[in-house]
N, C-alpha and C. Protein backbone atom coordinates (compact mmCIF):
# COMPACT_ATOMS: atom_id res chain seq x y z
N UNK A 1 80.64 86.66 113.80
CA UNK A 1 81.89 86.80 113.07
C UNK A 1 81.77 86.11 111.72
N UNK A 2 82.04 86.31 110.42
CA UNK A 2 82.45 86.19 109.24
C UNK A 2 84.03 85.61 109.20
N UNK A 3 83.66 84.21 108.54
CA UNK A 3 85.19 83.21 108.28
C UNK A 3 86.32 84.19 107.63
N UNK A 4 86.97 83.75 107.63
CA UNK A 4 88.03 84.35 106.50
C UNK A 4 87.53 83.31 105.31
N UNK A 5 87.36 81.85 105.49
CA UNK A 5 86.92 81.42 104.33
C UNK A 5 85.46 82.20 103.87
N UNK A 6 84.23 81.99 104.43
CA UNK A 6 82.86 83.05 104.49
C UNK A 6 83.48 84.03 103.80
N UNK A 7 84.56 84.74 103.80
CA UNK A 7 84.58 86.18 103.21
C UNK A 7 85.38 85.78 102.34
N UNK A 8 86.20 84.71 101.69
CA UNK A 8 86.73 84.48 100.38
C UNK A 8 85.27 83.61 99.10
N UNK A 9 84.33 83.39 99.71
CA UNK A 9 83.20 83.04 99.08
C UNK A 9 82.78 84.31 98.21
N UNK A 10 82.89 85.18 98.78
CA UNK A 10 81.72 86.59 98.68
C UNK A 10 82.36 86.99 97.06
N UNK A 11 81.63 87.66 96.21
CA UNK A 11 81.81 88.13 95.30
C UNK A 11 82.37 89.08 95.10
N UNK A 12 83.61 89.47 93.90
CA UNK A 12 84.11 90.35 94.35
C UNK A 12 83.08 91.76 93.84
N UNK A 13 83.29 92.25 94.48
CA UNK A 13 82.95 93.85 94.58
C UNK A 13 81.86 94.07 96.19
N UNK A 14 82.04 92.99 97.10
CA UNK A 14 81.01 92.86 98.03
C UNK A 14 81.74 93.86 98.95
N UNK A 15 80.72 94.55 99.23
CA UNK A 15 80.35 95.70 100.69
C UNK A 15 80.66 94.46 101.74
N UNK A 16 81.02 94.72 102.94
CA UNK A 16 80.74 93.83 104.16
C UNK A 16 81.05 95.39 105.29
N UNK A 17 79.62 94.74 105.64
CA UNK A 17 79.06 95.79 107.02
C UNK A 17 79.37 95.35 108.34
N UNK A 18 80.26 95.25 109.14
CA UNK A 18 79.78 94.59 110.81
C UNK A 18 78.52 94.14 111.06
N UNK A 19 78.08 93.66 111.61
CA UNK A 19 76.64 93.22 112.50
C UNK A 19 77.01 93.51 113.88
N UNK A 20 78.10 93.51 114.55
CA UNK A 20 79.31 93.09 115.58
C UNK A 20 79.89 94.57 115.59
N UNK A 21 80.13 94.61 116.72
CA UNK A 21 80.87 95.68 117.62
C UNK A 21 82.26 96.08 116.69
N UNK A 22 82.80 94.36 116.66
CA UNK A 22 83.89 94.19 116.53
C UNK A 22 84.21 94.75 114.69
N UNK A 23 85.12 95.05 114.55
CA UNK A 23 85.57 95.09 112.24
C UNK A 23 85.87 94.18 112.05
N UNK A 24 85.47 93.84 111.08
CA UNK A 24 86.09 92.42 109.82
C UNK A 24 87.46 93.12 109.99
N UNK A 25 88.02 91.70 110.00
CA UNK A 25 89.59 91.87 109.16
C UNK A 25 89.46 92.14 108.04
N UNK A 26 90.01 93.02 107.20
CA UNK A 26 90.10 93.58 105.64
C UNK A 26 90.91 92.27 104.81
N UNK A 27 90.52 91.61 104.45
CA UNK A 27 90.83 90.29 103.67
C UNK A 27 91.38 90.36 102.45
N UNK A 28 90.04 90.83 101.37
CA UNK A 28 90.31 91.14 99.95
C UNK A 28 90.14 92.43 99.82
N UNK A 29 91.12 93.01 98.75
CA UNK A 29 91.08 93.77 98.41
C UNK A 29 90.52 94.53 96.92
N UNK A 30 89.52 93.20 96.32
CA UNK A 30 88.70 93.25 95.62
C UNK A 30 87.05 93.73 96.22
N UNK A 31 87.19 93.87 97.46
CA UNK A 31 85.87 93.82 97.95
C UNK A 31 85.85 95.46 98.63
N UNK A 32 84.58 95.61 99.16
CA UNK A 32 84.84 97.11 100.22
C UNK A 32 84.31 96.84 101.91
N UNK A 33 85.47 97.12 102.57
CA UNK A 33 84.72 96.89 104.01
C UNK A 33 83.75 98.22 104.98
N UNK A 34 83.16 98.62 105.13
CA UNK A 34 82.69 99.77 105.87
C UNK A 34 82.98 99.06 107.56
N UNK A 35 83.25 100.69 107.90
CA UNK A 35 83.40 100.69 109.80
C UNK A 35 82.60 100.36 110.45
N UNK A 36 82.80 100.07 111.51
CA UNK A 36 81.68 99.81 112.68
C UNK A 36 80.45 101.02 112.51
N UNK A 37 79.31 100.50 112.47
CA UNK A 37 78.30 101.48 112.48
C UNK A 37 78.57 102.56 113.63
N UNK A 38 78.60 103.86 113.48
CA UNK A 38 79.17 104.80 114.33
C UNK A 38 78.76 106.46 114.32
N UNK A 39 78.46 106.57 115.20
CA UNK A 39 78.25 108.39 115.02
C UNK A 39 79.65 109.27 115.64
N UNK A 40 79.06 110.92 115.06
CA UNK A 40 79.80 111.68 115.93
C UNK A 40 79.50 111.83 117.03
N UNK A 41 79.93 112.08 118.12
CA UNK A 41 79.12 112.48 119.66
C UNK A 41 79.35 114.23 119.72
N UNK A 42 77.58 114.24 120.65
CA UNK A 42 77.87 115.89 120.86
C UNK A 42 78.61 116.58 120.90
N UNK A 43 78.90 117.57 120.86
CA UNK A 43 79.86 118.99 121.04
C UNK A 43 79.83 118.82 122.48
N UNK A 44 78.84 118.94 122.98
CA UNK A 44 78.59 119.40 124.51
C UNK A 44 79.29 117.95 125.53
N UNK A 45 79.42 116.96 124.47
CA UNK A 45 79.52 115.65 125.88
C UNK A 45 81.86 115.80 125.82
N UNK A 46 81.99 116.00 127.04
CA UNK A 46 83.04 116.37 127.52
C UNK A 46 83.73 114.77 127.96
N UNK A 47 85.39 114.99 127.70
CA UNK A 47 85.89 113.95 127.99
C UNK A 47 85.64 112.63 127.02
N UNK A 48 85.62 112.96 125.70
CA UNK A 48 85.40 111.64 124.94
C UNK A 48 86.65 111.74 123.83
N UNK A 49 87.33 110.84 124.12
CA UNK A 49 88.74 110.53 123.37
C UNK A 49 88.44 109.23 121.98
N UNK A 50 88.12 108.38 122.40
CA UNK A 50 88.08 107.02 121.54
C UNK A 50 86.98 106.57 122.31
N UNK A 51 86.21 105.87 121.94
CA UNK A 51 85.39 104.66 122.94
C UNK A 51 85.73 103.17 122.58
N UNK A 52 86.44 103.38 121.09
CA UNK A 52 86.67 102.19 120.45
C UNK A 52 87.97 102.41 119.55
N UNK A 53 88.94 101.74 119.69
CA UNK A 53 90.57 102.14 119.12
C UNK A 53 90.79 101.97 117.49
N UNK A 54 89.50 101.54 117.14
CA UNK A 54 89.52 101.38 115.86
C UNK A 54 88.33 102.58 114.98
N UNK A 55 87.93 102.96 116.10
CA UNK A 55 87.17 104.86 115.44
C UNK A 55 87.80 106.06 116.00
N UNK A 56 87.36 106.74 115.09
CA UNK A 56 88.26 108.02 115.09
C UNK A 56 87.95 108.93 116.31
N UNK A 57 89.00 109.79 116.80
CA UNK A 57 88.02 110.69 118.25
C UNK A 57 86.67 110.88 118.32
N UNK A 58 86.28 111.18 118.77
CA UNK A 58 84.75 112.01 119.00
C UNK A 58 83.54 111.23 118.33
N UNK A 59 84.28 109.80 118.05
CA UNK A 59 82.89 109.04 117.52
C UNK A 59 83.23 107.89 118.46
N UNK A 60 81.81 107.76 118.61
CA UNK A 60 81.31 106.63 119.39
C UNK A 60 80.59 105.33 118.49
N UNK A 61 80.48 104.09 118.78
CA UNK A 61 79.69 103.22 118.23
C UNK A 61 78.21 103.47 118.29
N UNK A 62 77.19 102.63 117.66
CA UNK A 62 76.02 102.72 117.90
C UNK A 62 75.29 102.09 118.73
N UNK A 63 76.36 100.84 119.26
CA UNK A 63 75.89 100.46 120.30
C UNK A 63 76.03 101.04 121.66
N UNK A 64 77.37 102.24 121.85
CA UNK A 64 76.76 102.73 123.33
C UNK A 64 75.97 104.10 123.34
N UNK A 65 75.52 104.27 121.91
CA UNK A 65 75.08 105.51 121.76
C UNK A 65 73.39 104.55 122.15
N UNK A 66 73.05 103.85 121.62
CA UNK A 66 71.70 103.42 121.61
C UNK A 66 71.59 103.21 123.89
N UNK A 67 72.45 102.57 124.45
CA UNK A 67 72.46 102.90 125.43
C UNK A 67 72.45 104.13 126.35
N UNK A 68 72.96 105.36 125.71
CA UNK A 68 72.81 106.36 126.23
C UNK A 68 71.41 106.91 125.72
N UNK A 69 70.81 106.57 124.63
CA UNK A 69 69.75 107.53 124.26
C UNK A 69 68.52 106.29 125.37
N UNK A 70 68.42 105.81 125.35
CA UNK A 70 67.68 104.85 126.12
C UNK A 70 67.79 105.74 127.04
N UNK A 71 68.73 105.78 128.26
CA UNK A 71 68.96 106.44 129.70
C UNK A 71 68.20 107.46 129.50
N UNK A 72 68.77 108.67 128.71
CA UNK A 72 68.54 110.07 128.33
C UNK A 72 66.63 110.14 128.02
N UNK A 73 65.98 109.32 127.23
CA UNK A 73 64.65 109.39 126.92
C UNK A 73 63.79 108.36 127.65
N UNK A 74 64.67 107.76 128.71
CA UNK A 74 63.78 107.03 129.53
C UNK A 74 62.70 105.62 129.00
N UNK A 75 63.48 105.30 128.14
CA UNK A 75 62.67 104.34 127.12
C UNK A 75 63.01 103.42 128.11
N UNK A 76 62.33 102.16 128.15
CA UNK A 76 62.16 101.01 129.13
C UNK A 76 62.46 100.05 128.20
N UNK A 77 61.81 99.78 126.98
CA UNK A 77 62.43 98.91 126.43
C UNK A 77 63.36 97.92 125.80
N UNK A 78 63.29 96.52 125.56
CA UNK A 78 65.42 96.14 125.48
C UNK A 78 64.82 95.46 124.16
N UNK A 79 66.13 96.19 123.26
CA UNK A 79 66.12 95.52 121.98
C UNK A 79 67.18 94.28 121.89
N UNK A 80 66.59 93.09 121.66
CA UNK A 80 67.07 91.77 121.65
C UNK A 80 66.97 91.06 120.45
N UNK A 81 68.05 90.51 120.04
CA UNK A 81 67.69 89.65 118.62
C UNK A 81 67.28 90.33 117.61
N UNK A 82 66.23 90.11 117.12
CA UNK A 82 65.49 91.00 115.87
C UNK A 82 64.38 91.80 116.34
N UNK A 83 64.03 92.41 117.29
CA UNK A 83 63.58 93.17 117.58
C UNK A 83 64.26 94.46 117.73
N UNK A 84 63.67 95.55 117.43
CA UNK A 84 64.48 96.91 117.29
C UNK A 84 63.06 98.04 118.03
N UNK A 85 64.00 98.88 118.05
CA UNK A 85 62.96 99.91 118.43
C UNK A 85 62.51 100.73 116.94
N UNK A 86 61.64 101.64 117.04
CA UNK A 86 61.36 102.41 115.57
C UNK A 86 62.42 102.80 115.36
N UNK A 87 62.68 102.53 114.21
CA UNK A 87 63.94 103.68 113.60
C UNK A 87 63.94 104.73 113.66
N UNK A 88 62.67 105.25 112.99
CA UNK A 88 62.72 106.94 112.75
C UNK A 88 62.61 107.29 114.40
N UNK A 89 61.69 107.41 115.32
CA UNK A 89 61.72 107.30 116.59
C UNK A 89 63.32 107.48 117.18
N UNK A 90 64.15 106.57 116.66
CA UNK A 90 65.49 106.16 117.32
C UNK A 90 66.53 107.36 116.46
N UNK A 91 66.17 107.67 115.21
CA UNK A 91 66.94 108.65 114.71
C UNK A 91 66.65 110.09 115.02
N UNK A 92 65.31 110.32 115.26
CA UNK A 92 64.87 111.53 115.71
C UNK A 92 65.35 111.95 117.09
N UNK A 93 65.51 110.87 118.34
CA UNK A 93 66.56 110.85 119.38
C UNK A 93 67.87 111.54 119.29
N UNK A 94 68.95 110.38 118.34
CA UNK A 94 69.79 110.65 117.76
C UNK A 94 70.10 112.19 117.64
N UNK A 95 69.28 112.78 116.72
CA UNK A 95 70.04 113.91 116.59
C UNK A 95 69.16 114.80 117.39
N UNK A 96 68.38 115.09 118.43
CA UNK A 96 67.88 115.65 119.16
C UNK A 96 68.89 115.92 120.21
N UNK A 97 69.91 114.94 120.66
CA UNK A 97 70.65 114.84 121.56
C UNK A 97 71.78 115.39 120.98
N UNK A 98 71.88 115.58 119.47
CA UNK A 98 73.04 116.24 119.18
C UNK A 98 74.35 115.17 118.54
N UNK A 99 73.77 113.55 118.62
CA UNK A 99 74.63 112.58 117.51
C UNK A 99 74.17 113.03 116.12
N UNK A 100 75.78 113.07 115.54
CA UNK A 100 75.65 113.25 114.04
C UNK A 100 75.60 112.05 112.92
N UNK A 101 75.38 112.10 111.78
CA UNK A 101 75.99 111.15 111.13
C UNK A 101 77.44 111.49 110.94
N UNK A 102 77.99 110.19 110.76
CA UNK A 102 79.61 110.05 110.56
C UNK A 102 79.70 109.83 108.99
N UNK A 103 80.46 110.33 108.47
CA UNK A 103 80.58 110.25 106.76
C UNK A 103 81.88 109.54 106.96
N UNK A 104 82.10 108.83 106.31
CA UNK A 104 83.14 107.47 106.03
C UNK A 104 83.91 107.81 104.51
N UNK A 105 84.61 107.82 104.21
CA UNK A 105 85.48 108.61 102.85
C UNK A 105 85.35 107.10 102.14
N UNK A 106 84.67 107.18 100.62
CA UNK A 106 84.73 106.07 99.99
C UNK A 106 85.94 105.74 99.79
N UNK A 107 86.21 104.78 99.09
CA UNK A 107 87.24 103.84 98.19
C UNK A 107 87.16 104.33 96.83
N UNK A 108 88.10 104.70 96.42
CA UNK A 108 88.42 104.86 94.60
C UNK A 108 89.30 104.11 94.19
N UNK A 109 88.78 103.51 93.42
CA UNK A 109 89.73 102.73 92.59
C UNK A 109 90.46 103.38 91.41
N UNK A 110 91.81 103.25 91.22
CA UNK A 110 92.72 104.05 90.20
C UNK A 110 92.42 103.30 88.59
């Protein structure tokens, strides 16, 4: 988690990304916050409303998507700490299974 003080430090015009499941509280409004890292989920996967009350229908986080592609490709391995699996590997999954990217509508300033 990021302070509310931690995020009155930051410069203004700063991006802040999650690391965390969870969203920053939107603090300043000099700054830009992006969503929880998140995809669309398949067409084909039935019964998906919200997984998380703060994304929009039919998207899921990346953290239970990385759990399902694990199951689905039988990968054995557990990504812990700073260890990751290949990216490209993990994106080529991704949309093999039919997760999209999620496009996020920028911020304009007037």
């Amino acid at each position: 988690d990021l302070t509310e003080e931690e995020q009155r430090k930051a410069n203004k015009g700063t991006l802040f990304i999650p690391f965390s499941q969870f969203p920053l509280k939107n603090l300043r409004k000099d700054c830009f916050y992006h969503t929880t890292p998140a995809m669309q989920t398949p067409k084909a996967l039935e019964n998906v409303d919200s997984c998380e009350n703060w994304l929009p229908r039919r998207v899921m986080s990346v953290w239970r998507i990385a759990g399902i592609l694990h199951a689905l490709e039988g990968w054995e391995e557990h990504e812990c700490g700073y260890t990751i699996s290949n990216i490209d590997k993990v994106w080529e999954a991704c949309l093999k299974h039919g997760f999209q990217l999620l496009t996020v509508p920028t911020q304009s300033k007037s």
